[in-house]
C-alpha atoms as a PDB file:
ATOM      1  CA  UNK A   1     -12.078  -6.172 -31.897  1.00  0.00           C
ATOM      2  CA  UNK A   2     -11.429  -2.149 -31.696  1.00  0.00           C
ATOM      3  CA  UNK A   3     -13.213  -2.017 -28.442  1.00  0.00           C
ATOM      4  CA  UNK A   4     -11.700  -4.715 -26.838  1.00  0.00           C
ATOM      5  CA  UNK A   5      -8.053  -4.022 -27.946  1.00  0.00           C
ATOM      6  CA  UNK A   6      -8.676  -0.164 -26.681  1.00  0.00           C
ATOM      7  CA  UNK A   7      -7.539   1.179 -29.936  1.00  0.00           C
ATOM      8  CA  UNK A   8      -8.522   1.213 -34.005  1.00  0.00           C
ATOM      9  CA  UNK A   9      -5.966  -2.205 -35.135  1.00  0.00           C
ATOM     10  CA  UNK A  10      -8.776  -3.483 -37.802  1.00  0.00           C
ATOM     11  CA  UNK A  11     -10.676  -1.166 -40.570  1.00  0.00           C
ATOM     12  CA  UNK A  12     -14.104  -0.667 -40.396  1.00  0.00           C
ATOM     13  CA  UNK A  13     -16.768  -0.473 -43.618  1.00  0.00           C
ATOM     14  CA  UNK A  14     -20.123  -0.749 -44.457  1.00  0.00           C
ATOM     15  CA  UNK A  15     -19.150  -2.691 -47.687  1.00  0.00           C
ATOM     16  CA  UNK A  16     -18.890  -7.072 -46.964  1.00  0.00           C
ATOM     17  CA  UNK A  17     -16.181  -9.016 -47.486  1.00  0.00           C
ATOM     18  CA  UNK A  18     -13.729  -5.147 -46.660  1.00  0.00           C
ATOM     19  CA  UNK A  19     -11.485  -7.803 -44.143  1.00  0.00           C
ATOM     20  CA  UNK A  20      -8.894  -9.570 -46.282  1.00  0.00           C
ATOM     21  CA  UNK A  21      -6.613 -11.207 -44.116  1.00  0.00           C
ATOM     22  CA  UNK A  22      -6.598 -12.441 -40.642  1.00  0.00           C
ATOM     23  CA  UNK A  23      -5.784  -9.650 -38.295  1.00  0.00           C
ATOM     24  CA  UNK A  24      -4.373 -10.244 -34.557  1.00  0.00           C
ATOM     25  CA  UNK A  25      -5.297  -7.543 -31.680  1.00  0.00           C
ATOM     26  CA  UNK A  26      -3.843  -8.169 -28.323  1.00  0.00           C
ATOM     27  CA  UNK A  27      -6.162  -7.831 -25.071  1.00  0.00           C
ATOM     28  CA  UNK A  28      -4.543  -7.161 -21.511  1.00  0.00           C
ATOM     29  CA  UNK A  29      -6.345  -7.791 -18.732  1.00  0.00           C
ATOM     30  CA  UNK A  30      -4.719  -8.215 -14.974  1.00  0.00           C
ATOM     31  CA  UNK A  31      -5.788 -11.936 -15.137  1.00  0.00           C
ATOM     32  CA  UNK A  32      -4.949 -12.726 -18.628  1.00  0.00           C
ATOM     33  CA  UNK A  33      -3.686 -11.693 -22.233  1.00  0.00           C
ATOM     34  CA  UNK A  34      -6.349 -12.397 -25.103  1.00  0.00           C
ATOM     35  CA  UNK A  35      -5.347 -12.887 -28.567  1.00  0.00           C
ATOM     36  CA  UNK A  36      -8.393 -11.952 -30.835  1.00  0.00           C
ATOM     37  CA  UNK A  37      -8.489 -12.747 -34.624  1.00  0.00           C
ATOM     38  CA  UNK A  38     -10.487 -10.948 -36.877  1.00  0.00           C
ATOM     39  CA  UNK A  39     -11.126 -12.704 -40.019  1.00  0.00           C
ATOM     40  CA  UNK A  40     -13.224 -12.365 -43.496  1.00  0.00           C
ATOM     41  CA  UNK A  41     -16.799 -13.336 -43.106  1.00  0.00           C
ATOM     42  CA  UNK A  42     -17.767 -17.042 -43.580  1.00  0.00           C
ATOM     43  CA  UNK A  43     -20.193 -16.878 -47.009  1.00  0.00           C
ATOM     44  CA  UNK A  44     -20.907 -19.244 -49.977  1.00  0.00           C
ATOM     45  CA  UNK A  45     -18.155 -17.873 -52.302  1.00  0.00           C
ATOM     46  CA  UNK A  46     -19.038 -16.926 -55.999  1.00  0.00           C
ATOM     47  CA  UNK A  47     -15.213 -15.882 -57.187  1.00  0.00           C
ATOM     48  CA  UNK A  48     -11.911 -17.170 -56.269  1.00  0.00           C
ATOM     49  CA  UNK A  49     -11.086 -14.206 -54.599  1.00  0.00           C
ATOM     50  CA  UNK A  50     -14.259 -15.566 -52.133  1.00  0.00           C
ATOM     51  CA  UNK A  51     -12.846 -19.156 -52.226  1.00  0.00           C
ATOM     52  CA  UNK A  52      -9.474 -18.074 -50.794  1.00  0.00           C
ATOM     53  CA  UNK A  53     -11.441 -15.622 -48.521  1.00  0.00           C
ATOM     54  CA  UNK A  54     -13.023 -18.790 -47.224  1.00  0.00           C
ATOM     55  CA  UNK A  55     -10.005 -20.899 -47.183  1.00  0.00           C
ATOM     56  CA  UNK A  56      -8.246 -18.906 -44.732  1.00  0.00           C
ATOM     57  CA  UNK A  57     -11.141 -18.529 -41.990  1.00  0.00           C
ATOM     58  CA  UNK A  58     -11.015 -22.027 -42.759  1.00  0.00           C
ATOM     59  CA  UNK A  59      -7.471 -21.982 -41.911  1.00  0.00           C
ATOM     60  CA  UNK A  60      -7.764 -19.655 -38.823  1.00  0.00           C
ATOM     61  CA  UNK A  61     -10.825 -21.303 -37.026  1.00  0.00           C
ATOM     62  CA  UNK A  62      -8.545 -24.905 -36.562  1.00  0.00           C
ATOM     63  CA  UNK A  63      -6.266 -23.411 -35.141  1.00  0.00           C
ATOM     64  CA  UNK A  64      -8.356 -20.947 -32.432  1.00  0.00           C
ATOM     65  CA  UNK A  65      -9.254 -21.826 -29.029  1.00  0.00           C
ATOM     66  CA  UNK A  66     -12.812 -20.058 -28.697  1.00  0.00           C
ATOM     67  CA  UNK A  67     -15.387 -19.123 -31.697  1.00  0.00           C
ATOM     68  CA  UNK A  68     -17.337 -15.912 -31.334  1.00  0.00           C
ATOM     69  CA  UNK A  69     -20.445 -16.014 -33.623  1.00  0.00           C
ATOM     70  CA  UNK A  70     -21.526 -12.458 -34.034  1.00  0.00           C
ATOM     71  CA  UNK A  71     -25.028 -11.239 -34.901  1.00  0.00           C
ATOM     72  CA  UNK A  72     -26.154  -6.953 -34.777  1.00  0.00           C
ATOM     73  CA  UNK A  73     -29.181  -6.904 -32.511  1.00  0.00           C
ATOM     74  CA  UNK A  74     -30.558  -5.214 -34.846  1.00  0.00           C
ATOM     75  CA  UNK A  75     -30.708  -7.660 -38.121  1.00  0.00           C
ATOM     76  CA  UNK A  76     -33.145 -10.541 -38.705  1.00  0.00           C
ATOM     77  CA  UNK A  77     -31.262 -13.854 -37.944  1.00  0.00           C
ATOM     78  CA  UNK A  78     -31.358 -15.918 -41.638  1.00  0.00           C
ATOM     79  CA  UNK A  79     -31.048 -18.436 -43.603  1.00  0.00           C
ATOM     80  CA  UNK A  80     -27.064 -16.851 -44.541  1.00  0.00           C
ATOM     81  CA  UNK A  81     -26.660 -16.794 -39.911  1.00  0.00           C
ATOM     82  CA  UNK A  82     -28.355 -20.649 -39.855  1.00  0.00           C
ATOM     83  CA  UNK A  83     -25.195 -21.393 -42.735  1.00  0.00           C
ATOM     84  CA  UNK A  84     -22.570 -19.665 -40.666  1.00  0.00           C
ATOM     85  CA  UNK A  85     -23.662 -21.210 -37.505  1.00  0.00           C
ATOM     86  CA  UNK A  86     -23.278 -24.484 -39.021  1.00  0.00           C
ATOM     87  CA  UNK A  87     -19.750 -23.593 -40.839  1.00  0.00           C
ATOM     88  CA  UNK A  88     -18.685 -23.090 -37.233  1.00  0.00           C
ATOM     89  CA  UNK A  89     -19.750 -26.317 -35.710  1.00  0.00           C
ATOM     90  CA  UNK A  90     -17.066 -28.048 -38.336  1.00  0.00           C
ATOM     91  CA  UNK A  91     -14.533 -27.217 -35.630  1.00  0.00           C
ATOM     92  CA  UNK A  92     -15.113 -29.216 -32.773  1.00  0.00           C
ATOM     93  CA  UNK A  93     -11.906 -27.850 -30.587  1.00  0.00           C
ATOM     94  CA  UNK A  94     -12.888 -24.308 -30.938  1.00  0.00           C
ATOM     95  CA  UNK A  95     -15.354 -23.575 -28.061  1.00  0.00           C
ATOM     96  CA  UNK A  96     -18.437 -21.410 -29.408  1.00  0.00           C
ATOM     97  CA  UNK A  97     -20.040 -18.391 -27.837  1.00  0.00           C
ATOM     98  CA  UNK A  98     -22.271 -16.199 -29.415  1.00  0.00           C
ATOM     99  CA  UNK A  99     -22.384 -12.543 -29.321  1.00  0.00           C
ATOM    100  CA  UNK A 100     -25.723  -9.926 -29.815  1.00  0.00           C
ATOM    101  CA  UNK A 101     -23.829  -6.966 -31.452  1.00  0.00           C
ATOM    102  CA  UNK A 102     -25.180  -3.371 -31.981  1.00  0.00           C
ATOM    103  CA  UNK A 103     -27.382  -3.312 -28.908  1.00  0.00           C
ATOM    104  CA  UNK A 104     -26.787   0.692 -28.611  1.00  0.00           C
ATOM    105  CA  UNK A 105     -28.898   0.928 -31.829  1.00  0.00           C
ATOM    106  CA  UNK A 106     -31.536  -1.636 -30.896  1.00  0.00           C
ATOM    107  CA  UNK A 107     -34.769  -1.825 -29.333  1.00  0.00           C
ATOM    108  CA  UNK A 108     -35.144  -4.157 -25.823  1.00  0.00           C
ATOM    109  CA  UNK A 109     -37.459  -6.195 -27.988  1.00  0.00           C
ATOM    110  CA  UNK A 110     -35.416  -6.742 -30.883  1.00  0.00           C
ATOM    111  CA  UNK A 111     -32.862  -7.956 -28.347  1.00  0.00           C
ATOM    112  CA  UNK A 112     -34.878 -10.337 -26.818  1.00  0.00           C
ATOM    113  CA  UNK A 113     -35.941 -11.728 -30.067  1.00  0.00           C
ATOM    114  CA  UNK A 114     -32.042 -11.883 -31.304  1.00  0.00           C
ATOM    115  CA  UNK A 115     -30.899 -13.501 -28.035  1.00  0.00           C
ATOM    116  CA  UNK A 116     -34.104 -16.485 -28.597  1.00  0.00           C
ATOM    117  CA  UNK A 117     -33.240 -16.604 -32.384  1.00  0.00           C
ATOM    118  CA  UNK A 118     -29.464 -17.298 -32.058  1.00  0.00           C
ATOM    119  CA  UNK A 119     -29.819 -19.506 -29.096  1.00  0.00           C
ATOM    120  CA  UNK A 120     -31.537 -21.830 -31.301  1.00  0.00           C
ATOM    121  CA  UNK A 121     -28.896 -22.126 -33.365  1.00  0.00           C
ATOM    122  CA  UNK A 122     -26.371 -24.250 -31.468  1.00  0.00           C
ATOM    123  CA  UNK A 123     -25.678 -24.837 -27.772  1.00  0.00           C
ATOM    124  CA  UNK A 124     -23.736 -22.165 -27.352  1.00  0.00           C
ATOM    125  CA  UNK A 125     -21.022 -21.910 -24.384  1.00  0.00           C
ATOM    126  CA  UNK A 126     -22.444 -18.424 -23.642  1.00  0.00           C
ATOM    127  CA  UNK A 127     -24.413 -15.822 -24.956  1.00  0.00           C
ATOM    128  CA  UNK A 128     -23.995 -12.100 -24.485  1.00  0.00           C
ATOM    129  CA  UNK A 129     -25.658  -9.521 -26.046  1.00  0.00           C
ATOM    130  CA  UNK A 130     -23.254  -6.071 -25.970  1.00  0.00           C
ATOM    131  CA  UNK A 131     -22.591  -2.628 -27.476  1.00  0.00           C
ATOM    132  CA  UNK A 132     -18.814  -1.834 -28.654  1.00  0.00           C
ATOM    133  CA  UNK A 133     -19.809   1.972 -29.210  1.00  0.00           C
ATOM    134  CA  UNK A 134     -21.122   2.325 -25.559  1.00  0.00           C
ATOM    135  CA  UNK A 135     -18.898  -0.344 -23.917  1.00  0.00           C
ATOM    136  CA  UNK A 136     -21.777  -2.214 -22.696  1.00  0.00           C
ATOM    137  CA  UNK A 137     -21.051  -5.779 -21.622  1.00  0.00           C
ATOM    138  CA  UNK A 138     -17.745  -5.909 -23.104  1.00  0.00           C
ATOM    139  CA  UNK A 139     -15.861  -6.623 -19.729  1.00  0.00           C
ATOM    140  CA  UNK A 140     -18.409  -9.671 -19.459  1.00  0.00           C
ATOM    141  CA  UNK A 141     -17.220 -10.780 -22.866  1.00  0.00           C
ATOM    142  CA  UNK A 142     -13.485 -10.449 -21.868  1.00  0.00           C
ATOM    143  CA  UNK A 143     -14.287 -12.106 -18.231  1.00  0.00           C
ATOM    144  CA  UNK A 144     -16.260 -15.437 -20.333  1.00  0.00           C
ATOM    145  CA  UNK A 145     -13.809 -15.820 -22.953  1.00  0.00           C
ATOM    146  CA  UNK A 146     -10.915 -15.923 -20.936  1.00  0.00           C
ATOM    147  CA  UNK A 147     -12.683 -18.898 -18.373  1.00  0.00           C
ATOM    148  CA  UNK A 148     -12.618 -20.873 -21.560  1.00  0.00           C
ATOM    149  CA  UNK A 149      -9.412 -20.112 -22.308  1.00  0.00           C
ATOM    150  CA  UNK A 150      -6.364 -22.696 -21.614  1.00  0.00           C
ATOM    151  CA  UNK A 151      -3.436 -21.402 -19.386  1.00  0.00           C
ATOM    152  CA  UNK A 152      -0.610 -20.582 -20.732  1.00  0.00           C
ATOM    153  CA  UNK A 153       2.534 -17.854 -20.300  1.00  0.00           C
ATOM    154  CA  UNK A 154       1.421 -13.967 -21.985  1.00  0.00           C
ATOM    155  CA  UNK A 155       2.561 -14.396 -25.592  1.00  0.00           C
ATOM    156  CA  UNK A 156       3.083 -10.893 -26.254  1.00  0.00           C
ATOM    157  CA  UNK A 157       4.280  -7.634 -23.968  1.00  0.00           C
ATOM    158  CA  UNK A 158       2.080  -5.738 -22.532  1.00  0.00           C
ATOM    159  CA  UNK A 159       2.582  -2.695 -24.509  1.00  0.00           C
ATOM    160  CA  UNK A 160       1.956  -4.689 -27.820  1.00  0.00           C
ATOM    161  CA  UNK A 161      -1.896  -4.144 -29.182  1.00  0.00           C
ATOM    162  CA  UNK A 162      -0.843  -6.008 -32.921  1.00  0.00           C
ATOM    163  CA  UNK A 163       1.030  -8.118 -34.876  1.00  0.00           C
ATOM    164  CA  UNK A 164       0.506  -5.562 -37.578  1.00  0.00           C
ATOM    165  CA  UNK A 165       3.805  -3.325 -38.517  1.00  0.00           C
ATOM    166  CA  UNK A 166       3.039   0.632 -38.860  1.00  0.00           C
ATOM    167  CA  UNK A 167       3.191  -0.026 -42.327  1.00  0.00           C
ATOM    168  CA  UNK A 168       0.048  -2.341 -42.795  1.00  0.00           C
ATOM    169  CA  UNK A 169      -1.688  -1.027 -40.457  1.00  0.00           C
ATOM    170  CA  UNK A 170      -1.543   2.447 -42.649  1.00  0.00           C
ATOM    171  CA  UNK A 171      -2.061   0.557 -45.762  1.00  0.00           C
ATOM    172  CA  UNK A 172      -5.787  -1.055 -44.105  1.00  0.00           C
ATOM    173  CA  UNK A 173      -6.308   2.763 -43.056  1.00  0.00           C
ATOM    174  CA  UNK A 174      -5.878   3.946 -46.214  1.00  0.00           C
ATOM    175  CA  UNK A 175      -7.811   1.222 -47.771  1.00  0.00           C
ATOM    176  CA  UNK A 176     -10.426   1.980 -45.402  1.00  0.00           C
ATOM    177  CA  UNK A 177     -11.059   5.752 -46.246  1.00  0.00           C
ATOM    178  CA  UNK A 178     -11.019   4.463 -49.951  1.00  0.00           C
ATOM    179  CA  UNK A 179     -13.830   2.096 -49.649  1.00  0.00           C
ATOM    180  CA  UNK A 180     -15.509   4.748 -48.056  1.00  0.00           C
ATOM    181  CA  UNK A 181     -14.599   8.143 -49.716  1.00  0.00           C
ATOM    182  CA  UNK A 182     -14.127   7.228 -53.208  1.00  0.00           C
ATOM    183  CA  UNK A 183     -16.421   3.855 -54.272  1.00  0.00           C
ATOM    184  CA  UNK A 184     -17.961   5.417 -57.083  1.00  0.00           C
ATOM    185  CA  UNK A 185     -14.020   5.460 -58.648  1.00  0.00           C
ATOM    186  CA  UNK A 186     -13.185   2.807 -57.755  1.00  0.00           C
ATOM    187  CA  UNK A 187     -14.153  -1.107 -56.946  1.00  0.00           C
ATOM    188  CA  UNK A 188     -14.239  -2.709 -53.674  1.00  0.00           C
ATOM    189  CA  UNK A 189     -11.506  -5.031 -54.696  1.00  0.00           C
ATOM    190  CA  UNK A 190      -8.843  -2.445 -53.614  1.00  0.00           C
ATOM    191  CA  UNK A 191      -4.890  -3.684 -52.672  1.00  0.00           C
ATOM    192  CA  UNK A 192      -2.429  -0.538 -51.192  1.00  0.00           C
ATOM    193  CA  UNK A 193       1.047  -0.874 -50.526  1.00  0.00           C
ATOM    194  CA  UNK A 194       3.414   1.692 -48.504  1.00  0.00           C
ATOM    195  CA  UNK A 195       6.171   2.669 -50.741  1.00  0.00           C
ATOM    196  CA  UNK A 196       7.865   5.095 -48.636  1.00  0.00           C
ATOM    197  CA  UNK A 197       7.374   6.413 -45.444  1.00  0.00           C
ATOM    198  CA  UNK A 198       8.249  10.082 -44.371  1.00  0.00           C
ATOM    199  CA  UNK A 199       7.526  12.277 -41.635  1.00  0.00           C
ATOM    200  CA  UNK A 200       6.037  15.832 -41.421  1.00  0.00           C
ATOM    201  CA  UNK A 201       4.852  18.097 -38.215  1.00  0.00           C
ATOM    202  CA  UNK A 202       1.225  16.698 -37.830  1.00  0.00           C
ATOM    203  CA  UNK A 203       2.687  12.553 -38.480  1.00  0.00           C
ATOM    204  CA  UNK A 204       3.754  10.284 -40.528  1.00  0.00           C
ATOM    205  CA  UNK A 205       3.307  10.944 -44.605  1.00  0.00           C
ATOM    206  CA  UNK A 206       3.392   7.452 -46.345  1.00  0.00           C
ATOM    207  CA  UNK A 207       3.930   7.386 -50.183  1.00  0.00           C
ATOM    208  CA  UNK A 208       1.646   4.133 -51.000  1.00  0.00           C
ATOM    209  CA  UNK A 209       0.037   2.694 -54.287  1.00  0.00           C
ATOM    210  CA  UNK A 210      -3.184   1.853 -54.967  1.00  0.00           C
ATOM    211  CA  UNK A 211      -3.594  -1.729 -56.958  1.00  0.00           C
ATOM    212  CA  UNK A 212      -7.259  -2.181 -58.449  1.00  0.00           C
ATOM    213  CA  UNK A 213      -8.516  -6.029 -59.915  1.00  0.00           C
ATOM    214  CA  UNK A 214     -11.153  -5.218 -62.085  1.00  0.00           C
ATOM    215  CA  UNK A 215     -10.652  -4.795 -66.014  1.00  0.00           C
ATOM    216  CA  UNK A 216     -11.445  -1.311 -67.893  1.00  0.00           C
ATOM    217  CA  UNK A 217     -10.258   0.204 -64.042  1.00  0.00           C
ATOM    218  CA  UNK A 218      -6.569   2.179 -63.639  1.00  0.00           C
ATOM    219  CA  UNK A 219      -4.338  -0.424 -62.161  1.00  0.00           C
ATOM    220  CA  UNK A 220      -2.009   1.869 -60.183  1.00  0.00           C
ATOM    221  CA  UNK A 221      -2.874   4.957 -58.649  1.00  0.00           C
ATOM    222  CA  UNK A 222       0.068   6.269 -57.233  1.00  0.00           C
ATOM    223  CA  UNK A 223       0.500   9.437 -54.445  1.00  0.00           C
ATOM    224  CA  UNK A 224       3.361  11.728 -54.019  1.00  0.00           C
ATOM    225  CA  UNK A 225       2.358  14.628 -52.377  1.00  0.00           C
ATOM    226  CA  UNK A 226      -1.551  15.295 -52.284  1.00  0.00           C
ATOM    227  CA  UNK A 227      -3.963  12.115 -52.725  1.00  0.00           C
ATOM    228  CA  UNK A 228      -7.008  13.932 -50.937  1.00  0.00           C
ATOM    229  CA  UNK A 229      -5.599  16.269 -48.267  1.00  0.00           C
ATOM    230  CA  UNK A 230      -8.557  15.703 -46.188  1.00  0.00           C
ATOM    231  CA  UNK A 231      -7.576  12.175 -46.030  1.00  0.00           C
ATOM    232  CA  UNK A 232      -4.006  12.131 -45.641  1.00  0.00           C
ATOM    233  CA  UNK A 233      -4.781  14.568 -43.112  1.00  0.00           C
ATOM    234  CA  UNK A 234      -6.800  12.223 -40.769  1.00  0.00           C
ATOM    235  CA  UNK A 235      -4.671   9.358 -41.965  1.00  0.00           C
ATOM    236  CA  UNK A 236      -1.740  10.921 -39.992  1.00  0.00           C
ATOM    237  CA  UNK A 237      -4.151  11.611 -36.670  1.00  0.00           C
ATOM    238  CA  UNK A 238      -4.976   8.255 -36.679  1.00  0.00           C
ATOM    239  CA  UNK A 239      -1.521   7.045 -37.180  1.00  0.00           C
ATOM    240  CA  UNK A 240       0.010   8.279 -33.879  1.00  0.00           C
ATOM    241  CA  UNK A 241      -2.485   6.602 -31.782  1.00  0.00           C
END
């Protein structure tokens, strides 16, 4: 979604299950305006926290024009892609394409075998294998989606990239360096809230809590002034973009 929107509007981690709500970026393009949602991964859930996970992709693929099954170049394709696939198919509105992520790190082979493994998997509207750290073929995946899209008047302006407020999109970031920077303290099942937000000369300095849901952990961690420097300090880069 970062790649096509032109700018960082979802977190990123290496952890599953980091994407907790659905998350809107906005695509402008001369011949059309794309709404993309980015939602938490379809899996067999094991807690509630899963179940409602589930629920609202459940929610959010009804209501979506096109699908976009994603699968990294270069990963196996398994019996957990075969149940996603399926998931998917439960929507018959939705138009499906299928998309070969991560071909910057992959080999030409294991991108042939990816493209032969997923296309068995459904009759797909297209497939397009693509890189979002190079760019590769992500004009092609703009260009297919919108042909499948219906016509309809822009829905947002054309300087709008999210539905996201500053606030929450500062709360994901923050979440985000968490995950990454401090999982040994702390479990993935992380909330953060923006109490107060200030200003200083390098950005914005938020005031935010940190909400933890797993017994014998602190439930609040809460920052005034200097909850890792090194963080806040990129925190407030990324902020202005």
């Amino acid at each position: 979604m970062n790649a096509l929107v032109g700018e960082k509007v979802a977190i990123t981690s290496s952890k599953p299950q980091t994407t907790r709500h659905a998350i809107r970026g906005i695509v402008h393009r001369d011949n059309g305006q794309l709404i993309i949602v980015d939602t938490p991964g379809v899996h067999r859930p094991r807690t509630l926290l899963g179940q409602r996970l589930n629920d609202l992709v459940q929610s959010t693929l009804s209501e979506v024009d096109v699908i976009a099954f994603c699968v990294p170049a270069t990963d196996v394709v398994g019996p957990g892609d075969t149940y996603i696939a399926n998931e998917i198919l439960k929507f018959p509105k939705a138009r499906k394409i299928a998309l070969i992520t991560k071909t910057d790190s992959a080999s030409p082979e294991q991108i042939a075998t990816r493209l032969m493994e997923v296309d068995q998997l459904a009759d797909w509207e297209t497939l397009i294998p693509l890189s979002a750290v190079s760019g590769e073929q992500l004009d092609v995946v703009v260009r297919e989606i919108l042909a499948l899209m219906p016509e309809s008047e822009a829905l947002y302006p054309p300087e709008d990239t999210s539905e996201q407020s500053v606030e929450v999109r500062i709360a994901e970031l923050i979440r985000e360096a968490t995950l990454e920077g401090v999982s040994d303290e702390l479990p993935h099942s992380i909330a953060v809230t923006i109490d107060e937000m200030g200003e200083r000369e390098d950005g914005l300095a938020p005031d935010f809590c940190q909400f933890v849901g797993r017994t014998g952990q602190p439930k609040r961690h809460h920052d005034r002034q200097r909850w890792r420097e090194t963080q806040r300090h990129w925190l407030a880069c990324e902020s202005r973009g």
